[in-house]
N, C-alpha and C. Protein backbone atom coordinates (compact mmCIF):
# COMPACT_ATOMS: atom_id res chain seq x y z
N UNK A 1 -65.16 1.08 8.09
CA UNK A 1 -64.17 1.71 8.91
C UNK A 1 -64.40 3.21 8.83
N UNK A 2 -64.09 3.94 10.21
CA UNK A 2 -64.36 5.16 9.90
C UNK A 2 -63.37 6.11 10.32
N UNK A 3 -63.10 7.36 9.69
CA UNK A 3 -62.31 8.11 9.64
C UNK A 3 -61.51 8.20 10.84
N UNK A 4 -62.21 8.26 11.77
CA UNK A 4 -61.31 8.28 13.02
C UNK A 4 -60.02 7.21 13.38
N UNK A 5 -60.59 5.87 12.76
CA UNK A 5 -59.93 4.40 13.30
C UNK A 5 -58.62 4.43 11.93
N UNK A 6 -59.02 5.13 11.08
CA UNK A 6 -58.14 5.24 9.36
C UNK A 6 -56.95 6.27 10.02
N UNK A 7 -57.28 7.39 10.44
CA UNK A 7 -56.11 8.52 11.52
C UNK A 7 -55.51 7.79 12.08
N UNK A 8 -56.08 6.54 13.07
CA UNK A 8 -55.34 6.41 14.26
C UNK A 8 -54.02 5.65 13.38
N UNK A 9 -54.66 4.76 12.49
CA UNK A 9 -53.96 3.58 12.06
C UNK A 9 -53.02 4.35 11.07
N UNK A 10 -53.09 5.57 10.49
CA UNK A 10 -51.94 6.52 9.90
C UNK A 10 -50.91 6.80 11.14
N UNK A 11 -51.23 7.46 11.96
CA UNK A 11 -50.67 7.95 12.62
C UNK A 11 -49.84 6.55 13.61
N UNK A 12 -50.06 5.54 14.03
CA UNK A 12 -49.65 4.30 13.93
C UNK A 12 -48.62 3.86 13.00
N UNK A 13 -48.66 3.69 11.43
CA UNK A 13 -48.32 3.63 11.02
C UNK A 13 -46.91 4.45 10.36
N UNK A 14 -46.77 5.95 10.57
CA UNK A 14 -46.03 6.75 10.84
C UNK A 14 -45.25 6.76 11.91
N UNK A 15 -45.33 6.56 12.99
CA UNK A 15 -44.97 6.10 14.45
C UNK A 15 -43.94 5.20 14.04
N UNK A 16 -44.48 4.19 13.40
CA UNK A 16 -43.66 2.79 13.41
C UNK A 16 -42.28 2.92 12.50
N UNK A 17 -42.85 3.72 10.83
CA UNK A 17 -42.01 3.96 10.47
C UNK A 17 -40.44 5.20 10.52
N UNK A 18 -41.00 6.44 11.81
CA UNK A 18 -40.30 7.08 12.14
C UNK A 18 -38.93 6.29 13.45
N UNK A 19 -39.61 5.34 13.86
CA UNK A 19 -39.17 4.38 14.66
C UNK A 19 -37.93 4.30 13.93
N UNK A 20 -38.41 3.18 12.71
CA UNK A 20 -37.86 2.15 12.73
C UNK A 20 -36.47 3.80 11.98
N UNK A 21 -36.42 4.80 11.21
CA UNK A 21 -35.68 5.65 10.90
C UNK A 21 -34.91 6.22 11.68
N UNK A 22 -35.33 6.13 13.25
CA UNK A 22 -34.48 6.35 13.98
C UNK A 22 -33.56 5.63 14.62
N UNK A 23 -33.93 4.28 14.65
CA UNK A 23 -33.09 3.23 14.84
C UNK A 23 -31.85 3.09 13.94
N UNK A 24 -32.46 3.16 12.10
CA UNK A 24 -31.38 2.86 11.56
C UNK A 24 -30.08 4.06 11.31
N UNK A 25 -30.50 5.32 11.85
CA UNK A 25 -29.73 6.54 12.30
C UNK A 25 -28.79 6.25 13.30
N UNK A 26 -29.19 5.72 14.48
CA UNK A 26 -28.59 5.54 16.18
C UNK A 26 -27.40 4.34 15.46
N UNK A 27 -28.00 3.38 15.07
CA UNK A 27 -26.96 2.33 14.69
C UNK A 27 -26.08 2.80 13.70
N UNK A 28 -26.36 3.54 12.55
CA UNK A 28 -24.97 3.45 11.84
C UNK A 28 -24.29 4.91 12.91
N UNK A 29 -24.56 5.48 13.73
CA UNK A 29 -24.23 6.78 14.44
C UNK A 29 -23.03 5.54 15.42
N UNK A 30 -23.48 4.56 16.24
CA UNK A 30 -22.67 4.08 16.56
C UNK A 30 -21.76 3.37 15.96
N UNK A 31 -21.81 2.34 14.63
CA UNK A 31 -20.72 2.03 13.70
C UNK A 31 -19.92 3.25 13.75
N UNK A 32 -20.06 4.05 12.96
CA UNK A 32 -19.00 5.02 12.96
C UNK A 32 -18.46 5.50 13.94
N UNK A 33 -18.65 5.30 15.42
CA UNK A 33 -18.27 5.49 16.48
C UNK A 33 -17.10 4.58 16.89
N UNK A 34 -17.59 3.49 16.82
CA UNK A 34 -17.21 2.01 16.85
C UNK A 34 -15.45 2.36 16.37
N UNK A 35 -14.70 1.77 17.39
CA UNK A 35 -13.14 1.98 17.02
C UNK A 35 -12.74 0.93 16.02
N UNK A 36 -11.66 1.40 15.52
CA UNK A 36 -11.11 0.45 14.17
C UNK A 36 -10.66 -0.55 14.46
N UNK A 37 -10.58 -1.67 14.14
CA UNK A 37 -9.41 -2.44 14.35
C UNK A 37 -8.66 -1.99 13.81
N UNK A 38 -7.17 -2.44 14.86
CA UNK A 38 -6.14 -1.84 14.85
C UNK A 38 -5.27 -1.97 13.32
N UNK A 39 -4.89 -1.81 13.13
CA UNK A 39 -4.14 -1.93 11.14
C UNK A 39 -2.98 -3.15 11.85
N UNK A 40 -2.87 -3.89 11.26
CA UNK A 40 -1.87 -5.12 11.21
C UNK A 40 0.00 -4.35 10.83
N UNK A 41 0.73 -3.97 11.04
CA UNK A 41 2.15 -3.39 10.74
C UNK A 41 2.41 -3.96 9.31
N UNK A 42 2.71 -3.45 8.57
CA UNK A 42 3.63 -3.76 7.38
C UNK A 42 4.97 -4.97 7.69
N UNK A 43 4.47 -5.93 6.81
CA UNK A 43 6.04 -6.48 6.93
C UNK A 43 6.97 -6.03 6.78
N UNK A 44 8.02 -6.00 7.18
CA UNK A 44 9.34 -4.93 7.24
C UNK A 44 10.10 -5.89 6.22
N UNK A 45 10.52 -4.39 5.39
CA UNK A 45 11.46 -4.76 3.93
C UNK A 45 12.40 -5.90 4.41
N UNK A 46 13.16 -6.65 2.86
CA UNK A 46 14.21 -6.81 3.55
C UNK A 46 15.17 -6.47 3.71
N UNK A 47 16.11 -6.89 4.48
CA UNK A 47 17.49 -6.32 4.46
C UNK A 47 18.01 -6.26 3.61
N UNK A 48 19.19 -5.18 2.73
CA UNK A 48 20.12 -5.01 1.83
C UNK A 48 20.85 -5.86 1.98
N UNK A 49 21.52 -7.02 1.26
CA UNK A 49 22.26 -7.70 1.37
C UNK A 49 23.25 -7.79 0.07
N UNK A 50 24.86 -7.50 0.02
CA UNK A 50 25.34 -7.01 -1.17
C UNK A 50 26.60 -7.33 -0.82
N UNK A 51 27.31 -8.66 -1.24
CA UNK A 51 28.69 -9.30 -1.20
C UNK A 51 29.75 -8.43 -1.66
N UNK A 52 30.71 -8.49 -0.11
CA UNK A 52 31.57 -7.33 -0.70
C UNK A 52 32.67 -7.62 -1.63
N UNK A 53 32.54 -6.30 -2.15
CA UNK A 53 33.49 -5.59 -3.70
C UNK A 53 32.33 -6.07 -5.02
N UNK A 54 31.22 -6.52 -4.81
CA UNK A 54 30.14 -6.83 -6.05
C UNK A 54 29.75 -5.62 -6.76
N UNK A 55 29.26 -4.32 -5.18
CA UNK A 55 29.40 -3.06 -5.86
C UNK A 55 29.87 -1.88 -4.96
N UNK A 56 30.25 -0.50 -5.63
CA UNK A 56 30.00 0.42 -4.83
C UNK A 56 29.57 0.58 -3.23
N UNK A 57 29.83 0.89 -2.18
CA UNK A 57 29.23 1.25 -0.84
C UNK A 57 28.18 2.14 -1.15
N UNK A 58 28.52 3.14 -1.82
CA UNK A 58 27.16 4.18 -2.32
C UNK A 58 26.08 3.93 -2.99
N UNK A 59 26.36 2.47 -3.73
CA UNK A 59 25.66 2.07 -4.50
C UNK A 59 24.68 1.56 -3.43
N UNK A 60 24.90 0.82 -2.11
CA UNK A 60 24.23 -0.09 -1.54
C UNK A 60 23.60 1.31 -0.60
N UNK A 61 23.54 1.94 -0.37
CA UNK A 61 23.20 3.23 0.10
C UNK A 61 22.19 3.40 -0.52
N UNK A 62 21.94 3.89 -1.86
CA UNK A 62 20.93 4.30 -2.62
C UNK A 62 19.62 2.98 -2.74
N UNK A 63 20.52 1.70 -2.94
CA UNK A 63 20.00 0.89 -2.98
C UNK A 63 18.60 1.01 -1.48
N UNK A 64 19.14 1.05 -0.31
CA UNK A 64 18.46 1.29 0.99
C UNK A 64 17.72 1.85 0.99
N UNK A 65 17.89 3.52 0.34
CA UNK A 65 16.68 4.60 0.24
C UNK A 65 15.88 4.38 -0.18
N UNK A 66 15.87 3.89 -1.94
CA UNK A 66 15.26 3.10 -2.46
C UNK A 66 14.15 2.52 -1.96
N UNK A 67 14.21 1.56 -1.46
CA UNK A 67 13.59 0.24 -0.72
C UNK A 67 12.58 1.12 0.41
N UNK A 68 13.41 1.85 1.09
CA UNK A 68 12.63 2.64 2.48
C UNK A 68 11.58 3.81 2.24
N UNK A 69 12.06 4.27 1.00
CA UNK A 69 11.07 5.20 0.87
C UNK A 69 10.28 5.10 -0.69
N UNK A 70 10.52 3.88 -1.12
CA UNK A 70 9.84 3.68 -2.42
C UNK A 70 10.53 4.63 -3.33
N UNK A 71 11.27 4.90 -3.50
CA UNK A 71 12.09 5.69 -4.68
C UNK A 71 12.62 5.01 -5.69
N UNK A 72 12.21 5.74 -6.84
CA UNK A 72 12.81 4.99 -8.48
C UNK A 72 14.52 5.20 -8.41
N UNK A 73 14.96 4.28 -9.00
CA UNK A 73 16.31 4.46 -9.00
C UNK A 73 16.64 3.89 -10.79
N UNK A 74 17.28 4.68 -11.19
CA UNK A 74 17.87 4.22 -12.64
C UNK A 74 18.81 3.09 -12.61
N UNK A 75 18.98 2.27 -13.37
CA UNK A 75 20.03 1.33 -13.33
C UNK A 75 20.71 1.69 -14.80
N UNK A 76 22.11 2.19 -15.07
CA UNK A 76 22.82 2.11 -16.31
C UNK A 76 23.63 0.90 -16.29
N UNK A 77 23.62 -0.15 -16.98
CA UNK A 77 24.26 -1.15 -17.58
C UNK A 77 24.45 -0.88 -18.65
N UNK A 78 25.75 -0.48 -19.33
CA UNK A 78 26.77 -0.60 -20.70
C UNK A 78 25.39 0.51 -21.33
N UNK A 79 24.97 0.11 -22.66
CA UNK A 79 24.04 1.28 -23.32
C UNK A 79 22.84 1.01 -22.47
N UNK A 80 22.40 0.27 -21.64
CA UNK A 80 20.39 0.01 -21.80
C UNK A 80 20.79 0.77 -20.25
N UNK A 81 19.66 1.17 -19.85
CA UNK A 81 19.04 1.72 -18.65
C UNK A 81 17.77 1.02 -18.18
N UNK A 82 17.68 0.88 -16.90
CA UNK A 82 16.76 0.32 -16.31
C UNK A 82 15.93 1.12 -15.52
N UNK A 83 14.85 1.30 -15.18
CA UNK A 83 14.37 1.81 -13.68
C UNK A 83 13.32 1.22 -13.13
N UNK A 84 13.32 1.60 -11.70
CA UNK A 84 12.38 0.66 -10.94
C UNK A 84 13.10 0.99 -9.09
N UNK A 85 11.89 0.61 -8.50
CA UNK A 85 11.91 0.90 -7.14
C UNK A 85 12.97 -0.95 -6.63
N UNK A 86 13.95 -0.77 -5.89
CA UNK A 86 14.62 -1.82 -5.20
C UNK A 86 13.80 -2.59 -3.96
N UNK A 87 13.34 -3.69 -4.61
CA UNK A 87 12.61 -4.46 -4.10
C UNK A 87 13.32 -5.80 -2.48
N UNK A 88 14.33 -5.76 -3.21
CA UNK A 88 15.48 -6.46 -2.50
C UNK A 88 16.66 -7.02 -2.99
N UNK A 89 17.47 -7.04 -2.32
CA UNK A 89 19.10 -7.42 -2.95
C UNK A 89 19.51 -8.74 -1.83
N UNK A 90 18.95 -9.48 -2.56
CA UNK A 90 19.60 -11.03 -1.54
C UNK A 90 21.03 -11.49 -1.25
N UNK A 91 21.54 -10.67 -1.52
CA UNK A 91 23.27 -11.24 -1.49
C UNK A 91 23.87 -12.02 -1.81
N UNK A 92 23.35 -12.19 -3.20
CA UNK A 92 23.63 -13.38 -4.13
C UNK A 92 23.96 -12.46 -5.47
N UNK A 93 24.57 -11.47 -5.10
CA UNK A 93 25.56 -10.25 -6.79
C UNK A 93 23.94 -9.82 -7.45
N UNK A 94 22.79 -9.97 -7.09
CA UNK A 94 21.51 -9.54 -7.69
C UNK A 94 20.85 -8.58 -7.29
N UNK A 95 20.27 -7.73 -7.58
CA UNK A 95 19.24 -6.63 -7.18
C UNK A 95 17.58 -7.16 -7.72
N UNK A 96 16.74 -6.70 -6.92
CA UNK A 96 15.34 -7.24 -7.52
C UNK A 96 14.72 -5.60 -7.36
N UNK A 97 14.44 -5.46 -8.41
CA UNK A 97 13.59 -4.04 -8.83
C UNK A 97 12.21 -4.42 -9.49
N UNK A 98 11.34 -3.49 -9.19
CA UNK A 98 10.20 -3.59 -10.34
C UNK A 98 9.82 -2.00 -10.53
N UNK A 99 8.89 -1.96 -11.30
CA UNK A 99 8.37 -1.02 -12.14
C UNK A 99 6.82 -0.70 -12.79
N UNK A 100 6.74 0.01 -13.47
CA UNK A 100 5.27 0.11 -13.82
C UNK A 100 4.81 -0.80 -14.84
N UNK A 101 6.03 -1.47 -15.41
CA UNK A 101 5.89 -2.30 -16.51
C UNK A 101 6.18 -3.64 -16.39
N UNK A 102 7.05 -4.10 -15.20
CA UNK A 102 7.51 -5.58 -14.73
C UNK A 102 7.26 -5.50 -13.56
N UNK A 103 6.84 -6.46 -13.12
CA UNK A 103 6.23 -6.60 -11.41
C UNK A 103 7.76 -7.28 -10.97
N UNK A 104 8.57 -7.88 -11.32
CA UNK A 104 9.84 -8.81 -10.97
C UNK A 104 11.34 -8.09 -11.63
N UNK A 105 12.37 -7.35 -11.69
CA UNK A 105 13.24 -7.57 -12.41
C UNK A 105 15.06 -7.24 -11.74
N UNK A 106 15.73 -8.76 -12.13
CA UNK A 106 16.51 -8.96 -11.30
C UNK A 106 17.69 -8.48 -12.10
N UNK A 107 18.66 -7.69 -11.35
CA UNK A 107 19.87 -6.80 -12.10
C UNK A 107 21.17 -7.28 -11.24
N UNK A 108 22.07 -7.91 -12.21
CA UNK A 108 23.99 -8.48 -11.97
C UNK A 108 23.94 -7.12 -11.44
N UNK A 109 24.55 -7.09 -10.64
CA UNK A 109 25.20 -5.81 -9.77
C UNK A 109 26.61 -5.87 -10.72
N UNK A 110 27.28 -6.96 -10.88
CA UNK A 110 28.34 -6.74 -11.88
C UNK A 110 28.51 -5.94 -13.13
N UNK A 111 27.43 -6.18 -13.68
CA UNK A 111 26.82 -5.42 -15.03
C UNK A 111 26.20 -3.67 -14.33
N UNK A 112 26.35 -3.47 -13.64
CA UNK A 112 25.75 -2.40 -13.30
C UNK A 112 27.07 -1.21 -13.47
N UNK A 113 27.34 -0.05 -14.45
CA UNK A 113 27.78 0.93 -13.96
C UNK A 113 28.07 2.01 -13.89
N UNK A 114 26.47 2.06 -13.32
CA UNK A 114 25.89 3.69 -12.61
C UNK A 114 24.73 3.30 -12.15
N UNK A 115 24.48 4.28 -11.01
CA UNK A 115 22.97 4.51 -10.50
C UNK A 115 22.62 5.77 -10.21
N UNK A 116 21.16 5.99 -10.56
CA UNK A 116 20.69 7.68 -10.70
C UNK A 116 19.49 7.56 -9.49
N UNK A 117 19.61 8.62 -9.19
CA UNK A 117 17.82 8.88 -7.77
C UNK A 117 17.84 10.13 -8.33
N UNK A 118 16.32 10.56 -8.41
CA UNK A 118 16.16 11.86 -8.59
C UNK A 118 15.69 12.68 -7.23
């Protein structure tokens, strides 16, 4: 083989692989182009639900914020304190809170009395 046919087949060979570099440029250029699918909506919280005279009106207030904007809320029962974001209040005298430390924790609204938001 001689020098000339060894060039061509470099230069060939370069060709092919600048190719194929520009291809895989153009394609991810269009992925990222490529629109998102659309994001699916959040299931919507649930409703506050809180049998009346179980607690406070203000209480069920905070309770709401809570829930809507992910806010910690303290729970004082007698000496212990609780905290945790209000997960839902089924209207069954219960609150469902969790925390960084319990993924689940359900609070007597009866036993409850005080609540703190910072």
């Amino acid at each position: 083989m001689n020098s000339e046919s060894r060039s061509i087949r470099r230069i060939g060979l370069v060709a092919l692989v600048g190719s194929a570099l520009l291809a895989a440029a153009l394609s991810s250029l269009l992925l990222a182009q490529a629109p998102a699918e659309p994001k699916k909506p959040a299931a919507p919280a649930a409703a506050i639900q809180v049998p009346m005279g179980a607690c406070p009106a203000s209480f069920v207030e905070l309770f709401k914020i809570s829930q809507e904007q992910k806010k910690g809320l303290m729970f004082y029962l007698g000496d212990q304190t609780i905290g945790g974001v209000v997960v839902k209040a089924a209207g069954d005298g219960t609150v469902e809170v969790r925390n960084q430390e319990y993924g689940r924790i359900l609070i007597k609204l009866e036993e409850v009395s005080a609540v703190a938001m910072n």
